[in-house]
N, C-alpha and C. Protein backbone atom coordinates (compact mmCIF):
# COMPACT_ATOMS: atom_id res chain seq x y z
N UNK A 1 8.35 47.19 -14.44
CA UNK A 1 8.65 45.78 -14.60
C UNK A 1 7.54 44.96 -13.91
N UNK A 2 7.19 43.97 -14.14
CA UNK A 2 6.22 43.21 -14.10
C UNK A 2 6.52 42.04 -13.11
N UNK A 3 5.75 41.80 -12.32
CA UNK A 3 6.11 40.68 -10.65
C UNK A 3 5.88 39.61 -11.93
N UNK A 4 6.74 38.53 -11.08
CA UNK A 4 6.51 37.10 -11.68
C UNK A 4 5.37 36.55 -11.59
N UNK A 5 4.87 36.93 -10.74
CA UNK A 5 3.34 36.41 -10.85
C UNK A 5 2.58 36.77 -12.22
N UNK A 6 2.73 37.81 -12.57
CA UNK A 6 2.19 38.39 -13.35
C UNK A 6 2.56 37.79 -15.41
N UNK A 7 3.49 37.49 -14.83
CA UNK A 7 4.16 36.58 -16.46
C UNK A 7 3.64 35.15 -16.45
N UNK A 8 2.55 35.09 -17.50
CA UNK A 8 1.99 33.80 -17.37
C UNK A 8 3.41 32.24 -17.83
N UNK A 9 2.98 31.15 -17.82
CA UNK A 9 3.60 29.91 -18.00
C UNK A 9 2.71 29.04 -17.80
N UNK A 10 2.66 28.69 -18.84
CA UNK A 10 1.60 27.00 -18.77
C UNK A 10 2.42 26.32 -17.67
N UNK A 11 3.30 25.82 -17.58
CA UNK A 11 3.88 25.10 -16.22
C UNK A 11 3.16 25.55 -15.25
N UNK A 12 3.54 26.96 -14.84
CA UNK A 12 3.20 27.78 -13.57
C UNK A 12 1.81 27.93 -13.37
N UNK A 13 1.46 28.24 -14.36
CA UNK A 13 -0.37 28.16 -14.47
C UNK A 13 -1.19 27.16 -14.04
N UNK A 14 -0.75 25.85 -14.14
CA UNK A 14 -0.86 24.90 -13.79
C UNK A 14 -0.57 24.02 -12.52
N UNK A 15 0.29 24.86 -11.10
CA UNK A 15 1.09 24.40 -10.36
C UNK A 15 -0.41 24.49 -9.86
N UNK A 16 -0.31 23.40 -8.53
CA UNK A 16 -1.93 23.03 -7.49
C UNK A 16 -1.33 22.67 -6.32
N UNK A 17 -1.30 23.10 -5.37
CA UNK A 17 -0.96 23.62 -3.67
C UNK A 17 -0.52 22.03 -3.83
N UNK A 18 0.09 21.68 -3.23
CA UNK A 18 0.75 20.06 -2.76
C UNK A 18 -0.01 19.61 -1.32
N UNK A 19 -0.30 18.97 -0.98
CA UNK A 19 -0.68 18.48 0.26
C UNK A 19 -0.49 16.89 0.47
N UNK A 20 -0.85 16.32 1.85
CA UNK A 20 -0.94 15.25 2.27
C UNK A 20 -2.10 14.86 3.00
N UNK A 21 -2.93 14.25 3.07
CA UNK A 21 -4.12 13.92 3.52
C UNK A 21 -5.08 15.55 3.91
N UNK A 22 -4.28 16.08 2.89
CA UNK A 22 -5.23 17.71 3.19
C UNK A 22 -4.34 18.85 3.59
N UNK A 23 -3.46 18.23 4.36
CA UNK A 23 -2.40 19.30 4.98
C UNK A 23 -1.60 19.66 3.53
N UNK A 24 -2.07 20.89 3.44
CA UNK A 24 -0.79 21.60 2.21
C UNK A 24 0.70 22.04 3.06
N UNK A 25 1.49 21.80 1.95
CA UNK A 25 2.75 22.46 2.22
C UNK A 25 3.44 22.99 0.83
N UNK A 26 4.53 23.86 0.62
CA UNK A 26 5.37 23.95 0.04
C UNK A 26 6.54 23.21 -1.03
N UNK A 27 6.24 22.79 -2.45
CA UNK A 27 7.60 21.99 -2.51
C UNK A 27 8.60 22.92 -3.17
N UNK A 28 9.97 22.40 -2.99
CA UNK A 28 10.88 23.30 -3.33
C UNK A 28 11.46 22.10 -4.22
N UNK A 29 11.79 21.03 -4.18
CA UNK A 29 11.92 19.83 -5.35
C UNK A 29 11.75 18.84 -5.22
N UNK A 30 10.90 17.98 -5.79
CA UNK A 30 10.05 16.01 -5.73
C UNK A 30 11.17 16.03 -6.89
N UNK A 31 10.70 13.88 -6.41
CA UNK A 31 11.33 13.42 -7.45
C UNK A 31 10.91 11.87 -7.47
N UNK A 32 10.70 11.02 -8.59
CA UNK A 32 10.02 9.84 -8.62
C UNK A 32 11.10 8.88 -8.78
N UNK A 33 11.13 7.63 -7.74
CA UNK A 33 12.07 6.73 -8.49
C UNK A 33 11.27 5.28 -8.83
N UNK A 34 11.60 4.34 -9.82
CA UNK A 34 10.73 3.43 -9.81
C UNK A 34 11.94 2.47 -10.55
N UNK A 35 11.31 1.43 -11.47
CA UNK A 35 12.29 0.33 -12.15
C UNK A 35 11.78 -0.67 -12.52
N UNK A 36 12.45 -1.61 -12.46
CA UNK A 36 12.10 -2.99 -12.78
C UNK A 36 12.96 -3.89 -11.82
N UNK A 37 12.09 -4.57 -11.12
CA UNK A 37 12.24 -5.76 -10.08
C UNK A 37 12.52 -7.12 -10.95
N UNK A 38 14.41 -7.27 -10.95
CA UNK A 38 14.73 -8.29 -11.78
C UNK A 38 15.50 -9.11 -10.08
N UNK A 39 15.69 -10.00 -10.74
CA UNK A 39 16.79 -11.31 -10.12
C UNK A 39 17.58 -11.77 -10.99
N UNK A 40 18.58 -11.63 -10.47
CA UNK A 40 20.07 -12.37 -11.83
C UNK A 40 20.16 -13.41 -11.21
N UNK A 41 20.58 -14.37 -12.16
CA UNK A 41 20.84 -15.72 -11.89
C UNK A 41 22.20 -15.96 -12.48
N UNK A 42 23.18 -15.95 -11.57
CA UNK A 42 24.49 -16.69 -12.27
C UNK A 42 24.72 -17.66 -12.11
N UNK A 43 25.71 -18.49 -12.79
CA UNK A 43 25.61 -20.36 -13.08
C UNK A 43 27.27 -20.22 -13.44
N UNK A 44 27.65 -21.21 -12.36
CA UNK A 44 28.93 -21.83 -12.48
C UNK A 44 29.33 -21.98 -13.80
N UNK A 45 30.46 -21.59 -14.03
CA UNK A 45 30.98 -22.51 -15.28
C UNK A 45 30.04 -21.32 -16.87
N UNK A 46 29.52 -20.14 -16.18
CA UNK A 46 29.32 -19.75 -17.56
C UNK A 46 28.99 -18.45 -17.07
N UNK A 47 29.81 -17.67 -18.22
CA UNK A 47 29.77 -15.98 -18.09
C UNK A 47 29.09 -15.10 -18.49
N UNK A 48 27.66 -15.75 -18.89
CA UNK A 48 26.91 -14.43 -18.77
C UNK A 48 25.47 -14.83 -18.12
N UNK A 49 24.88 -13.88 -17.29
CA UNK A 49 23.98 -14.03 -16.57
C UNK A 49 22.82 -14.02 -16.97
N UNK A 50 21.14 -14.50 -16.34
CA UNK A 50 20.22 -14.73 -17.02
C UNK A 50 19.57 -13.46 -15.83
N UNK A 51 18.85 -12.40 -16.15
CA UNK A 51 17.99 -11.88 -15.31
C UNK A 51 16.86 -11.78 -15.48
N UNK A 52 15.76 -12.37 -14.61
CA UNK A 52 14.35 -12.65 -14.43
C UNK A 52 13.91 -11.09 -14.41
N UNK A 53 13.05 -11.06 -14.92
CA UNK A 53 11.94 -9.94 -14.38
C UNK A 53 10.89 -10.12 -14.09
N UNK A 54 10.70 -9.61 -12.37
CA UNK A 54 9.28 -9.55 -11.78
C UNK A 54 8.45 -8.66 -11.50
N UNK A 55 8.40 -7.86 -12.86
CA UNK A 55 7.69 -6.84 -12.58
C UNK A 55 8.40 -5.39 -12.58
N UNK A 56 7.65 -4.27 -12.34
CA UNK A 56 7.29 -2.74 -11.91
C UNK A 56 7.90 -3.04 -10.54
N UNK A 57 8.79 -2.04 -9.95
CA UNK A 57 9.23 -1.59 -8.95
C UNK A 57 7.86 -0.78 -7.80
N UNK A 58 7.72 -0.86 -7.28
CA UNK A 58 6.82 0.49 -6.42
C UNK A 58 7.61 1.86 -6.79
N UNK A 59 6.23 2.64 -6.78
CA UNK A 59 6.81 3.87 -7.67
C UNK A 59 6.84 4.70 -6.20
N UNK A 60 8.29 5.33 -5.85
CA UNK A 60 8.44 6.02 -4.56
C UNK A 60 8.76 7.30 -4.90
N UNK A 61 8.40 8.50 -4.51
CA UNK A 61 8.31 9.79 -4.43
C UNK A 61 9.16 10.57 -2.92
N UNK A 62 9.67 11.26 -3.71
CA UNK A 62 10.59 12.27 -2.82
C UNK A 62 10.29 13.83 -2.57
N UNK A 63 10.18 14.70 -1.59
CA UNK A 63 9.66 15.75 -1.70
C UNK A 63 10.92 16.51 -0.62
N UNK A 64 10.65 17.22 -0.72
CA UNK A 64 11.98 18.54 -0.20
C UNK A 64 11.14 19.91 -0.17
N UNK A 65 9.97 19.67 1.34
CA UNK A 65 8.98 20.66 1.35
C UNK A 65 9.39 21.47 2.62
N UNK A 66 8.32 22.75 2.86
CA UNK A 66 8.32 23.86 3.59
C UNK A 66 7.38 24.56 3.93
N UNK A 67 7.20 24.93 4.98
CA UNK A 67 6.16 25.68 5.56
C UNK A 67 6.85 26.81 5.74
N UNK A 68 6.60 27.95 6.19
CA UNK A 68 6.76 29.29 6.53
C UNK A 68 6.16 30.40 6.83
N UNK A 69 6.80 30.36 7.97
CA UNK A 69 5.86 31.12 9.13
C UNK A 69 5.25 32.68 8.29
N UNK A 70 4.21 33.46 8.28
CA UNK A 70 3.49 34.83 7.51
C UNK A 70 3.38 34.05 6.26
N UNK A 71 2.87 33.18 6.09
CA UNK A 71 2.51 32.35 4.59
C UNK A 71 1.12 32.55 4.86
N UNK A 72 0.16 34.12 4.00
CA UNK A 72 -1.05 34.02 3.79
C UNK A 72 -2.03 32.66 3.24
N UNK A 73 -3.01 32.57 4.28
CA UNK A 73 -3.76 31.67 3.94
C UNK A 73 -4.18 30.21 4.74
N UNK A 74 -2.73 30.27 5.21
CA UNK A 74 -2.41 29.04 5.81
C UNK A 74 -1.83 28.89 7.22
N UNK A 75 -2.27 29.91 8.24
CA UNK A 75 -2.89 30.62 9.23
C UNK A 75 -1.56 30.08 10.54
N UNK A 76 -1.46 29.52 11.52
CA UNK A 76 -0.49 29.66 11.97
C UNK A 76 0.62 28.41 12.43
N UNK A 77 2.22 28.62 11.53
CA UNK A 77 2.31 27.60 11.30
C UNK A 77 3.06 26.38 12.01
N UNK A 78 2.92 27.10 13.10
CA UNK A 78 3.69 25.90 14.27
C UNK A 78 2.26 24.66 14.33
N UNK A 79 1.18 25.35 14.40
CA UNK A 79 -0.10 24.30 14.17
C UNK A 79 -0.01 23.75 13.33
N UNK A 80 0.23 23.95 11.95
CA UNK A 80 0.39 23.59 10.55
C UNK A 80 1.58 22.28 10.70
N UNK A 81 2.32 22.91 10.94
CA UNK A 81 3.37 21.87 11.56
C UNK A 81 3.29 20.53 11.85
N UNK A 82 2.39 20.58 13.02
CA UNK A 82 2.32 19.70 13.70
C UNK A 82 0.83 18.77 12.95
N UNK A 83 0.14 19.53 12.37
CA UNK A 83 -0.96 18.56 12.01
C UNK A 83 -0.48 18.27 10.57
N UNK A 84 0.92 18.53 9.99
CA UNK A 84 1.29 17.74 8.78
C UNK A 84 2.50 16.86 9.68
N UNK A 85 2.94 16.85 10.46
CA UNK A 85 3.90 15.79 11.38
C UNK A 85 2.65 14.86 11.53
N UNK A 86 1.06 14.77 11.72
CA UNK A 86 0.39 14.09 12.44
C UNK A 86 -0.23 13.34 10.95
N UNK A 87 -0.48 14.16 9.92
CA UNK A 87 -0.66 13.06 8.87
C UNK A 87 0.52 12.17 8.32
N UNK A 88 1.61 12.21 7.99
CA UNK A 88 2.77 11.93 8.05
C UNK A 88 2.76 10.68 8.71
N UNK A 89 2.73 10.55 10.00
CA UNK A 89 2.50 9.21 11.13
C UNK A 89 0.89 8.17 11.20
N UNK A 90 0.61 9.24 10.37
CA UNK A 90 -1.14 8.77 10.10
C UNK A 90 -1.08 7.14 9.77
N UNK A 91 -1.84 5.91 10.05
CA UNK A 91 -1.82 4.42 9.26
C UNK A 91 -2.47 4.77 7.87
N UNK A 92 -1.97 3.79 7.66
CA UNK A 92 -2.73 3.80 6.05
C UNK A 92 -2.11 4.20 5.01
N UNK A 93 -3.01 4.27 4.43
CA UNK A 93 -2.35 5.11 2.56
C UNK A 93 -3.56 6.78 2.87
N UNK A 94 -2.76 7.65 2.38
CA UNK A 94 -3.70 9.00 2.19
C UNK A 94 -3.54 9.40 0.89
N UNK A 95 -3.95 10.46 0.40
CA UNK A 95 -4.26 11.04 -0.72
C UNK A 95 -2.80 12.07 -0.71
N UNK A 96 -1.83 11.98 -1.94
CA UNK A 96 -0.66 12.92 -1.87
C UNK A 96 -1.15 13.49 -3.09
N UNK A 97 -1.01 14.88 -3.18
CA UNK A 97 -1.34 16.29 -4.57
C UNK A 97 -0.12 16.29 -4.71
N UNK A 98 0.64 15.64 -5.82
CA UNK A 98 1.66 16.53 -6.66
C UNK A 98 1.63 17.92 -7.42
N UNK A 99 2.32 19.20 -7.24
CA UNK A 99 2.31 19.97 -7.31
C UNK A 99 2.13 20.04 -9.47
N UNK A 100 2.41 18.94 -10.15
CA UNK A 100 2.33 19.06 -11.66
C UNK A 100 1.14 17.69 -11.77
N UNK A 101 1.69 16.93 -10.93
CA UNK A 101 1.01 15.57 -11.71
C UNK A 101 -0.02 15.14 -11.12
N UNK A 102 -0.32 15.37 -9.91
CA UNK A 102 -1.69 15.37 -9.97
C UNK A 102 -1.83 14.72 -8.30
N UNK A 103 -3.37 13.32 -7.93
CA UNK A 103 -3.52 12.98 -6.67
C UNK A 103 -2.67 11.87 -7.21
N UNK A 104 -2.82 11.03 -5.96
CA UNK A 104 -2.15 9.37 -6.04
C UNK A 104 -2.30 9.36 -4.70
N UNK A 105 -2.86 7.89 -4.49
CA UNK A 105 -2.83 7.22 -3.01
C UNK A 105 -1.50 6.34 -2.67
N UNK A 106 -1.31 6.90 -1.47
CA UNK A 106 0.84 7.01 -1.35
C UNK A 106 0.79 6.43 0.29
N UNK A 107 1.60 6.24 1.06
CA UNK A 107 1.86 5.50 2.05
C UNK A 107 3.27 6.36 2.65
N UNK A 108 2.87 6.97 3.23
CA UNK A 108 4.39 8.34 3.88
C UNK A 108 5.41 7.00 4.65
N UNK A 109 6.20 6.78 3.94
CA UNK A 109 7.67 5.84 3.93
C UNK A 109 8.57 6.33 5.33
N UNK A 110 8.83 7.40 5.07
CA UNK A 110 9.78 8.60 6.14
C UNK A 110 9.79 9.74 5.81
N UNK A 111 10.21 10.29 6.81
CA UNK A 111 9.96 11.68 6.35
C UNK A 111 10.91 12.40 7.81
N UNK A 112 11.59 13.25 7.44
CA UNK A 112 12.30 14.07 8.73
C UNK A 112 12.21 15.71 8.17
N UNK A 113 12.24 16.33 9.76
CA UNK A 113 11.63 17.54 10.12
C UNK A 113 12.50 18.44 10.43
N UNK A 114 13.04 19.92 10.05
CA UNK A 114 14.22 20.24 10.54
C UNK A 114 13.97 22.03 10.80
N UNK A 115 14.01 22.44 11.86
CA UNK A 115 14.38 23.92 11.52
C UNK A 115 15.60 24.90 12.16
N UNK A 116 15.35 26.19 11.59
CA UNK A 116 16.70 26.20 12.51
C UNK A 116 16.81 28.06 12.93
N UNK A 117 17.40 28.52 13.79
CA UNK A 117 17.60 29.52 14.49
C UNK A 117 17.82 30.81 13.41
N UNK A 118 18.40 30.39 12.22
CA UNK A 118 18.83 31.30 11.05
C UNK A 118 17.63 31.77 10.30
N UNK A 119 16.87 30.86 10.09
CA UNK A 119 15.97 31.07 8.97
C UNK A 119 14.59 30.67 10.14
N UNK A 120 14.57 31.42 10.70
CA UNK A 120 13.45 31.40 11.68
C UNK A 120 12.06 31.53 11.16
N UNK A 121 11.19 30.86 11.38
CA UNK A 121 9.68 30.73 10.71
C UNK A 121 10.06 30.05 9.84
N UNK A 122 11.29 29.37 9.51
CA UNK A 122 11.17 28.74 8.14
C UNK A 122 11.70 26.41 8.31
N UNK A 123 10.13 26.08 7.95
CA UNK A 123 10.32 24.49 8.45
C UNK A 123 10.37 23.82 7.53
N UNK A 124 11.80 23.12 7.25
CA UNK A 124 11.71 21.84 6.52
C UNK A 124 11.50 20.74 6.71
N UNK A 125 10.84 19.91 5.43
CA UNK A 125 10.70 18.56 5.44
C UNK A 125 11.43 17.79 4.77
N UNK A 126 11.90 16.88 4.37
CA UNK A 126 12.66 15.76 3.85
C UNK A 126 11.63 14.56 3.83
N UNK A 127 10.37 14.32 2.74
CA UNK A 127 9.58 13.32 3.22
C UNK A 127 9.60 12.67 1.59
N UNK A 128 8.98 11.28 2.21
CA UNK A 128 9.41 10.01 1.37
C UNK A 128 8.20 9.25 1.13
N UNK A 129 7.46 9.25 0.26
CA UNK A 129 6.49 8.57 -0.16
C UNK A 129 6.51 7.08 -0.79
N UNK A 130 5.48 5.97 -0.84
CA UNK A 130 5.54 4.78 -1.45
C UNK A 130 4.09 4.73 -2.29
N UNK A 131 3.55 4.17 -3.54
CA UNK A 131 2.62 4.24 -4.12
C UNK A 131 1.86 2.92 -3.21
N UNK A 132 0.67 3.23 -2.90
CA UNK A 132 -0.26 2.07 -2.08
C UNK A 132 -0.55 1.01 -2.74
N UNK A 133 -0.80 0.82 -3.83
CA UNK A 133 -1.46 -0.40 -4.57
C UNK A 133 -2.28 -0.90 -4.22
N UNK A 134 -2.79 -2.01 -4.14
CA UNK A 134 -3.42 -2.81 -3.55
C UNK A 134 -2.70 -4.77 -3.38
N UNK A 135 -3.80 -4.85 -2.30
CA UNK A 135 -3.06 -6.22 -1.57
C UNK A 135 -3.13 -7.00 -2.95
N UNK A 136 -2.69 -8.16 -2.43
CA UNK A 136 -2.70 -9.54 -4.03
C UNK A 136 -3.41 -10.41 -3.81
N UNK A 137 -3.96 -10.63 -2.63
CA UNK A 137 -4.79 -11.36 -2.25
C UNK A 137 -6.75 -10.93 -2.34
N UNK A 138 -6.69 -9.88 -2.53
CA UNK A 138 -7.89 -9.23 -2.84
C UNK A 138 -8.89 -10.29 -3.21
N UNK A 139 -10.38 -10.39 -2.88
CA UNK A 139 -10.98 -11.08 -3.52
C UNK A 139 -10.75 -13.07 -3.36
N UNK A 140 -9.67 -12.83 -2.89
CA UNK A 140 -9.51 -14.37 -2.25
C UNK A 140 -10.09 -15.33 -1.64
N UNK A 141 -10.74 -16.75 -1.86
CA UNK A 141 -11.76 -17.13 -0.65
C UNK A 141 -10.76 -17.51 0.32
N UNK A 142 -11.35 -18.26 1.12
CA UNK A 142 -10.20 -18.97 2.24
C UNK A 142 -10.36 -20.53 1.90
N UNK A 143 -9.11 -20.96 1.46
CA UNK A 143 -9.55 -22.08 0.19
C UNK A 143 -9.35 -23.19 1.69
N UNK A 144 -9.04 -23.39 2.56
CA UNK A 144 -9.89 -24.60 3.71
C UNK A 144 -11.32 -24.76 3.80
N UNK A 145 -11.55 -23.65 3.78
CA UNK A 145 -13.30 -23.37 3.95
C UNK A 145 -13.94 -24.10 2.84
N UNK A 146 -13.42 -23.37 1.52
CA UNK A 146 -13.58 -23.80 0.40
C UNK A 146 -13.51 -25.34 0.57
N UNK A 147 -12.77 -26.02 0.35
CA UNK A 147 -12.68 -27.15 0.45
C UNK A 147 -13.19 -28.04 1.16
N UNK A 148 -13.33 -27.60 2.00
CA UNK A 148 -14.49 -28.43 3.86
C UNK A 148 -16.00 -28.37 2.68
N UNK A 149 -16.28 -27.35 1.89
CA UNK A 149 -17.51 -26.77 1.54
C UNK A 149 -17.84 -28.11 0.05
N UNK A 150 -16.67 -27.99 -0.52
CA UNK A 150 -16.96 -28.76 -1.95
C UNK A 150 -16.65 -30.45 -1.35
N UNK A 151 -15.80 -30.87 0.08
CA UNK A 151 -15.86 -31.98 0.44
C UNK A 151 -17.45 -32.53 0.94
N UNK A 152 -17.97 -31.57 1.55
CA UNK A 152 -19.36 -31.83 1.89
C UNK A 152 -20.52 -31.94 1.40
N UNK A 153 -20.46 -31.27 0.17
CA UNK A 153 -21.26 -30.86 -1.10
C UNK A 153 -21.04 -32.61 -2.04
N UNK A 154 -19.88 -32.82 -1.72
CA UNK A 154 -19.63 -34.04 -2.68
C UNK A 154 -20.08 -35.12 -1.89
N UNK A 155 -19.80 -35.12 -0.52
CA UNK A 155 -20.18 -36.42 0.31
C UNK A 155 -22.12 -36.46 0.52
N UNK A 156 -22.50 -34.81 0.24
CA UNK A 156 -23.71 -35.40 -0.22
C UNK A 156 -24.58 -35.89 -1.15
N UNK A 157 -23.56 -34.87 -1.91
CA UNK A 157 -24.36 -35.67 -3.49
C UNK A 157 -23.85 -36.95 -3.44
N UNK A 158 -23.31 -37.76 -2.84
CA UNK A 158 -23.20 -39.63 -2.93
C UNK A 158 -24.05 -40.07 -2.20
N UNK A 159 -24.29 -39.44 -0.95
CA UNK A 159 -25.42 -39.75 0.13
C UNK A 159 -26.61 -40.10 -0.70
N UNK A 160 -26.79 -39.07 -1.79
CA UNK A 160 -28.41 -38.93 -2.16
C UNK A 160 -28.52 -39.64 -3.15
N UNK A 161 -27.40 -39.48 -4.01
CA UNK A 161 -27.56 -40.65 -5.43
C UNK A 161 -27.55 -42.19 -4.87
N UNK A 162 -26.98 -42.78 -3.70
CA UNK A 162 -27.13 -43.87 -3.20
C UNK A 162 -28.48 -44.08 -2.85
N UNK A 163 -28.94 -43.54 -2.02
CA UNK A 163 -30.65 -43.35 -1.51
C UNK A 163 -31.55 -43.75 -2.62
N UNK A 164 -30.97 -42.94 -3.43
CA UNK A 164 -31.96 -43.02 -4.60
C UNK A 164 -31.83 -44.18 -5.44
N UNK A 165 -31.05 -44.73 -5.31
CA UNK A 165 -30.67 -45.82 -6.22
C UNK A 165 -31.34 -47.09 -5.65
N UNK A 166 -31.05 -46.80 -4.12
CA UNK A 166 -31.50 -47.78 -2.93
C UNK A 166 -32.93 -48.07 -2.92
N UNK A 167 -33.98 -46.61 -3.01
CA UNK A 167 -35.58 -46.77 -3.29
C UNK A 167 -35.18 -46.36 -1.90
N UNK A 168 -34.67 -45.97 -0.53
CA UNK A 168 -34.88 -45.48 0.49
C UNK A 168 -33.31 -44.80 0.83
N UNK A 169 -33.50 -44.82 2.34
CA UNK A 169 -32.45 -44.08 3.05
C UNK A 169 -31.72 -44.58 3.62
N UNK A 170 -30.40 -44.98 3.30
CA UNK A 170 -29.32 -45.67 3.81
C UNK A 170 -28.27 -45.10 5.19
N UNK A 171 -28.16 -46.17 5.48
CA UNK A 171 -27.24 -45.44 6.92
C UNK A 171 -26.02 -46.33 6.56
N UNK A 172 -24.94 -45.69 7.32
CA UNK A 172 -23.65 -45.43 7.35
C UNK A 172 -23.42 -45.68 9.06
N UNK A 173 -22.83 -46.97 8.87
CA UNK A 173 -21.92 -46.99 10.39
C UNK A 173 -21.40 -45.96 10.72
N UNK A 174 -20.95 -44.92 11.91
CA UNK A 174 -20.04 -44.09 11.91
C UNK A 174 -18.87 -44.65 12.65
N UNK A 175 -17.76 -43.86 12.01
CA UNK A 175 -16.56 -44.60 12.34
C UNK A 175 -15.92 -44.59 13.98
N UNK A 176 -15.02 -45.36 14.25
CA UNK A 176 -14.97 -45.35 15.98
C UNK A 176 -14.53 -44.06 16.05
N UNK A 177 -14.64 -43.53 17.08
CA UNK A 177 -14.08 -42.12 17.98
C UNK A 177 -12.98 -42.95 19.01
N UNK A 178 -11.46 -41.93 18.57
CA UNK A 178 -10.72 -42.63 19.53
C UNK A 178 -10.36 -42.94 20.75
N UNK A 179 -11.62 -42.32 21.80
CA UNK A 179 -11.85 -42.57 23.18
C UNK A 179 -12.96 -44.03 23.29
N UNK A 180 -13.90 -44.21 22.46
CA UNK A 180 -14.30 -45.42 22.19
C UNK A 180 -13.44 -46.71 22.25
N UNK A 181 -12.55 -46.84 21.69
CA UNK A 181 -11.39 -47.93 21.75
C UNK A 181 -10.75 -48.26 22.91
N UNK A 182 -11.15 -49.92 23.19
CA UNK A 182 -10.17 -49.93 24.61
C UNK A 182 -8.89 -50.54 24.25
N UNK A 183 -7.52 -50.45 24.85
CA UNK A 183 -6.38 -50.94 24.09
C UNK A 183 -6.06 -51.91 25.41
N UNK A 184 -5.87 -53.27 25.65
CA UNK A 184 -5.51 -53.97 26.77
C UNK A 184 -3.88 -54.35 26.52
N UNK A 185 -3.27 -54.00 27.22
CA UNK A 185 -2.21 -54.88 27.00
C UNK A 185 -1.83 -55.65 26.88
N UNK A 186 -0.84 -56.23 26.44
CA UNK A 186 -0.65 -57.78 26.50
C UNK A 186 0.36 -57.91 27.23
């Protein structure tokens, strides 16, 4: 009889070590949830509701992984352990390998750690992924700046079209400064 290894499957053929910012582990079952980001609006006086949609949900990923201790390859795994507990807590977004579907830059949500006296060498995870996206503001100027920039731009182009109109260079009273002002009482 023939090891399972040995019986090909396009599925199986296809499975690619899972990891998190590099740290591989084990999955035993993921799962994707996502949707549509609505708002219902109900209104007095009438029975059926209007719901907005704003969009794609964030697409969040579930994993139900394992390490285990004499797992050729992947050398010893209380270390292993701890430097996938340390990407896990890592800032940022890292790189997550789904075991079918492929990379995606993900943001580790939660994740809990469990082992136990029975199944010794053997460590579970319970971890919770979020898809990173990107900010919305991307590419944004800082529209004060902006504005200080096109107010000044405009107060000179009047400066100069006056000048020019003038045949010279015109001055401009400047306006009082409010320590300038004396106020006497009456």
């Amino acid at each position: 009889m023939a090891a399972i290894s040995e019986i090909h499957n396009v599925w199986r053929d296809r499975l690619q070590p899972a990891s998190f910012r590099g740290r591989v582990f084990h999955v035993e079952t993921s799962g994707r949830k996502s949707g549509r980001r609505t708002v219902i609006h109900q209104y007095p006086k009438r029975n059926v509701p209007y719901a907005e949609d704003m969009g794609r949900d964030a697409i969040r990923w579930s994993f139900t992984a394992y390490l285990i201790h004499g797992d050729h390859g992947l050398g010893n795994v209380i270390a292993n352990v701890n430097a996938l507990i340390r990407a896990l807590e890592d800032d940022d977004a890292g790189m997550l390998v789904h075991p079918t579907l492929g990379s995606m830059l993900c943001m580790c949500d939660s994740y809990s750690y469990s082992d136990q006296r029975q199944r010794g060498g053997y460590f579970e995870f319970d971890m919770g992924f979020v898809e990173a996206g990107s900010p919305a503001l991307v590419g944004m100027t800082d529209a004060t700046a902006a504005l200080n920039n096109a107010a000044t731009n405009a107060e000179n182009a009047a400066v100069n079209s006056i000048n020019s109109a003038l045949g010279g260079e015109a001055t401009f009273a400047e306006p009082p400064v409010v320590s300038d002002i004396t106020v006497t009482p009456s």
